[in-house]
Protein backbone atom coordinates (compact mmCIF):
# COMPACT_ATOMS: atom_id res chain seq x y z
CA UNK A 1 -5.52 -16.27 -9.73
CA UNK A 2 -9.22 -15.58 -10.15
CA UNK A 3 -8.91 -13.33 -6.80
CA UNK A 4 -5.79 -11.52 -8.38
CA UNK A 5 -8.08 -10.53 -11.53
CA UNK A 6 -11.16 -9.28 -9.48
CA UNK A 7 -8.61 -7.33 -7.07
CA UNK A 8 -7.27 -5.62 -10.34
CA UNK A 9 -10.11 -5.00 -12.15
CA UNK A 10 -11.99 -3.25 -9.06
CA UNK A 11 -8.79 -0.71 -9.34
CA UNK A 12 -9.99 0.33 -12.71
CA UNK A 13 -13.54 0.62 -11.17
CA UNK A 14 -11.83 2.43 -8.62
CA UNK A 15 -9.56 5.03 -11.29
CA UNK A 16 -13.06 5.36 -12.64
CA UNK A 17 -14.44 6.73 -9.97
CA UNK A 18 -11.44 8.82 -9.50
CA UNK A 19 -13.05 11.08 -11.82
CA UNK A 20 -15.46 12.68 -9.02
CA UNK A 21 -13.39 14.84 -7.94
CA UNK A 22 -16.00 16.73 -5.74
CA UNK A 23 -16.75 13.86 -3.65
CA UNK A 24 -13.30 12.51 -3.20
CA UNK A 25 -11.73 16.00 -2.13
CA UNK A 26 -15.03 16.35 0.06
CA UNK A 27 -13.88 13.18 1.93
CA UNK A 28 -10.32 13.99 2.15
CA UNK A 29 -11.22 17.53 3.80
CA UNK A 30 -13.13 14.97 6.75
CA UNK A 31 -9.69 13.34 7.09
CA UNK A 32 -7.17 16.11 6.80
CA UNK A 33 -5.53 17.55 9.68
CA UNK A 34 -6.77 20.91 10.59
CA UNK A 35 -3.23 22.28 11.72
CA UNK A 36 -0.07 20.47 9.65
CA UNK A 37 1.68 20.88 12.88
CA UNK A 38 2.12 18.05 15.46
CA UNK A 39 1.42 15.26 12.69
CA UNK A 40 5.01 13.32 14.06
CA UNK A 41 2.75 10.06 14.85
CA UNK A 42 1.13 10.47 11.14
CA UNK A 43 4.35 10.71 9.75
CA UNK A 44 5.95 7.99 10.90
CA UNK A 45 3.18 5.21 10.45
CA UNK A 46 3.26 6.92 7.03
CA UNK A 47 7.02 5.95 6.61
CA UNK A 48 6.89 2.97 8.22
CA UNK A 49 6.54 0.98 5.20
CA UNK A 50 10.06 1.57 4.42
CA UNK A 51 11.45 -0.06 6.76
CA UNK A 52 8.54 -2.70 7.54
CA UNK A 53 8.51 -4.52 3.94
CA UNK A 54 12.10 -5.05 3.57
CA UNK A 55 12.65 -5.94 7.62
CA UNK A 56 10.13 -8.64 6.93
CA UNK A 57 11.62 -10.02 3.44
CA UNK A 58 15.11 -9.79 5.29
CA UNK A 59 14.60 -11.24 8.71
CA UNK A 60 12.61 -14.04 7.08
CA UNK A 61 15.80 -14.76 4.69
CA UNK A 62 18.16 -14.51 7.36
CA UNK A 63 16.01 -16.89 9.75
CA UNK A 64 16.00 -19.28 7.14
CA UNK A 65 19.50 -19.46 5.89
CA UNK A 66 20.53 -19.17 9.48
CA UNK A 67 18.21 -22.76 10.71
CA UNK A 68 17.90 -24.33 7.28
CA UNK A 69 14.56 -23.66 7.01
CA UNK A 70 13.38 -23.75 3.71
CA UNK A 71 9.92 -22.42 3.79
CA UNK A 72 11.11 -19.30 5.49
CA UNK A 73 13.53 -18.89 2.04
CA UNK A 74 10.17 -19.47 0.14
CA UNK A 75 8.58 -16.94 2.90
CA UNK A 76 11.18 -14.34 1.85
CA UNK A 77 11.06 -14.60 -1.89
CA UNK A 78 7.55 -14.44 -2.11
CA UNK A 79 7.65 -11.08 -0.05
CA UNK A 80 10.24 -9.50 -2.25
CA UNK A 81 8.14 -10.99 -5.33
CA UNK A 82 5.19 -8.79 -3.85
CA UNK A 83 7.15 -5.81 -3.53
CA UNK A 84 8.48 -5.73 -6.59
CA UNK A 85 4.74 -6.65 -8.31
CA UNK A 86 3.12 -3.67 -6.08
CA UNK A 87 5.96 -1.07 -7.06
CA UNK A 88 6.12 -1.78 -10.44
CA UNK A 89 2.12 -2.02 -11.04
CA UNK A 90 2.14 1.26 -8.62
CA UNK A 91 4.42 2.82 -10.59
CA UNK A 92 2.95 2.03 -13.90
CA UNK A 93 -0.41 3.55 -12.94
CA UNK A 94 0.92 6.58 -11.20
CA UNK A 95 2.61 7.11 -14.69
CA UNK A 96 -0.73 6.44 -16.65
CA UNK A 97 -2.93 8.44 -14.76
CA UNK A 98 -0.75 11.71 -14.04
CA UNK A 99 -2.85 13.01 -11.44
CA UNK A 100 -1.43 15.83 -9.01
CA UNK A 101 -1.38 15.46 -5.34
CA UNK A 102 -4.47 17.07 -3.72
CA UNK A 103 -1.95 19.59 -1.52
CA UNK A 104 -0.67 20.60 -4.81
CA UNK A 105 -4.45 20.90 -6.66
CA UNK A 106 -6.33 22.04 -3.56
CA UNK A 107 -3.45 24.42 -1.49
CA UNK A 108 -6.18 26.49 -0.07
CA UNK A 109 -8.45 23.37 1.05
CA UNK A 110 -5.69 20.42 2.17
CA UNK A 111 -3.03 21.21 4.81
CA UNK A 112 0.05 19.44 4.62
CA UNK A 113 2.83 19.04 6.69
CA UNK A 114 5.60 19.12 3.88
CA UNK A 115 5.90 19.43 0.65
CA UNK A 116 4.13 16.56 -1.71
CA UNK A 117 5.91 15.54 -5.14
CA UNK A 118 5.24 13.22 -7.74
CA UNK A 119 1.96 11.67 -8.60
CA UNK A 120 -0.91 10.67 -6.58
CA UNK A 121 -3.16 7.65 -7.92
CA UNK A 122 -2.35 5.33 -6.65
CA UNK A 123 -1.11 5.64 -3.25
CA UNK A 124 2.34 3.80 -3.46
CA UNK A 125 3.08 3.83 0.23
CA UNK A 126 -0.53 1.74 0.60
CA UNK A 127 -0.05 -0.16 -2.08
CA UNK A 128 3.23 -1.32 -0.33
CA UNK A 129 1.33 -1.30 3.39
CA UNK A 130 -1.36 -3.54 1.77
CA UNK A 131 0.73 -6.07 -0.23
CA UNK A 132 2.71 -6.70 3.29
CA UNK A 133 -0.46 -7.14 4.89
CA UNK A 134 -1.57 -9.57 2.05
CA UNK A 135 1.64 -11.58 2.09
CA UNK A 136 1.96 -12.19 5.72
CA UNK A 137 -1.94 -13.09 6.26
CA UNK A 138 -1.60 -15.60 3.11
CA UNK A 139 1.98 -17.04 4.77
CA UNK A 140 0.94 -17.82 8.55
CA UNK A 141 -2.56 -17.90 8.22
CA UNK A 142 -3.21 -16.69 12.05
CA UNK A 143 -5.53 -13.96 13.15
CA UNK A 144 -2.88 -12.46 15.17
CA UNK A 145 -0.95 -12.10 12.07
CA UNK A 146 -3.27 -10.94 10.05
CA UNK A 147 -5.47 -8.48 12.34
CA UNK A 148 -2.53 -6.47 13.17
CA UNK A 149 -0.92 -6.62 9.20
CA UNK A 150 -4.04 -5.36 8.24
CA UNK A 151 -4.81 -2.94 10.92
CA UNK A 152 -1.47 -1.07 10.01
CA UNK A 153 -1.62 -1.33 6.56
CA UNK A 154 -5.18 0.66 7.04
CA UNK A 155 -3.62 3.30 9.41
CA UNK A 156 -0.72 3.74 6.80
CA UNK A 157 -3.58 4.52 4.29
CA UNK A 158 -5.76 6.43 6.85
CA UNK A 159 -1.88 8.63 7.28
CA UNK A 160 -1.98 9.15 3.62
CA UNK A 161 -5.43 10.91 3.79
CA UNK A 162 -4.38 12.62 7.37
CA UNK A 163 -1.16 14.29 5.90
CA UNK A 164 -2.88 15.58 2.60
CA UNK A 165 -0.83 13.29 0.51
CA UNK A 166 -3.84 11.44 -1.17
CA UNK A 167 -7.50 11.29 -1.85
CA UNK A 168 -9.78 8.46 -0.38
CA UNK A 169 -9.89 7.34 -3.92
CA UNK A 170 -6.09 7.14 -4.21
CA UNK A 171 -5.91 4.93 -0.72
CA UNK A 172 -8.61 2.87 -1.96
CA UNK A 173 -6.86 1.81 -5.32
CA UNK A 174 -3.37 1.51 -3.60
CA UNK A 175 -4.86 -1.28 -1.43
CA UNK A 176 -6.52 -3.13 -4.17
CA UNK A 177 -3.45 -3.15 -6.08
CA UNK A 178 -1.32 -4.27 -2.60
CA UNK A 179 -3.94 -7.22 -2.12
CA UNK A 180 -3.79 -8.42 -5.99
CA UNK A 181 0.19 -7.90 -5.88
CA UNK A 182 0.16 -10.10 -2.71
CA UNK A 183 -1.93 -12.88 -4.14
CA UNK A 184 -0.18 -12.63 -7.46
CA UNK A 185 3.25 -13.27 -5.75
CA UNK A 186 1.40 -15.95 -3.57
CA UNK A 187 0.15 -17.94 -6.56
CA UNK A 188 3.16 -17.43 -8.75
CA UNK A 189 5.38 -18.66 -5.50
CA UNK A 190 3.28 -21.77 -5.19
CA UNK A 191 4.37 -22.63 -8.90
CA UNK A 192 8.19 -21.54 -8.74
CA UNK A 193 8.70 -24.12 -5.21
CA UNK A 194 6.16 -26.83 -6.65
């Protein structure tokens, strides 16, 4: 729980910061593409997310109802529970702090591919990427688990930054807020199945 607190309370550290504007859209310019064309690859690590989280949550139900296996039931509720803490704590942050897409603020400095709506801190398809990540290292426990949950989650957030959707800043607080929502529904599992 204590890790759940610290993960949430570096987010506001992290919103803070968000103020800076010059340095985060300084930053951003190093990762945007040059030329919005050709950014398929970006695109669809971007997306990926979508179909990732709830694969995972649904093969993991299906495996267990399938062989009996209990802790693959537990597996797949505390992946849902994870999703639904990161999109609703997503959600309620992108609603608090209001702040406009960088393609939208910036159209003459970010490139973008397509067009960006809705709000930008923080990054909701990160904050998704990175409670995955979270909930699958904390579940198997494995290095080749965790290195590759974690090395897509970043590249989802790097994407974010690539396509002009986000600012570093944005990225930054969307994985924060994936890793508390993962260790929230961790802890909170452990004391639903005790």
């Amino acid at each position: 729980m204590k890790r759940v607190i610290v993960c949430f309370s570096l987010c506001t550290v992290v919103c803070h910061q968000a103020q800076s504007q010059n340095m985060d859209i300084d930053l951003l310019r190093k990762f945007n593409a040059r030329n919005p064309t050709g950014q398929t690859y970006w695109l669809q690590t971007s997306n990926s997310v979508y179909y990732a989280a709830p694969t995972i949550t649904a093969g993991s139900l299906a495996y267990g109802l399938i062989y009996k296996d209990k802790q693959a039931i537990k597996n797949s509720f505390e992946s849902a529970l994870s999703i639904g803490i990161c999109l609703a704590v997503s959600g309620g942050v992108k609603s608090l702090v209001n702040r406009e897409r960088p393609a939208q603020r910036y159209p003459d400095l970010i490139n973008s591919s397509t067009e960006s709506y809705g709000k930008s801190f923080p990054s909701g398809h990160t904050t998704l990427a990175f409670a995955t990540a979270t909930t699958l290292s904390l579940q198997y426990k494995k290095w080749y688990v965790t290195v590759p949950a974690f090395a897509w989650a970043a590249s989802v957030g790097y994407s974010r930054m690539r396509l002009g959707r986000h600012y570093p800043t944005d990225v930054a607080a969307g994985a924060l807020v994936g890793i508390g929502s993962g260790y929230l529904s961790h802890w909170l599992t452990k004391k639903i199945f005790k």
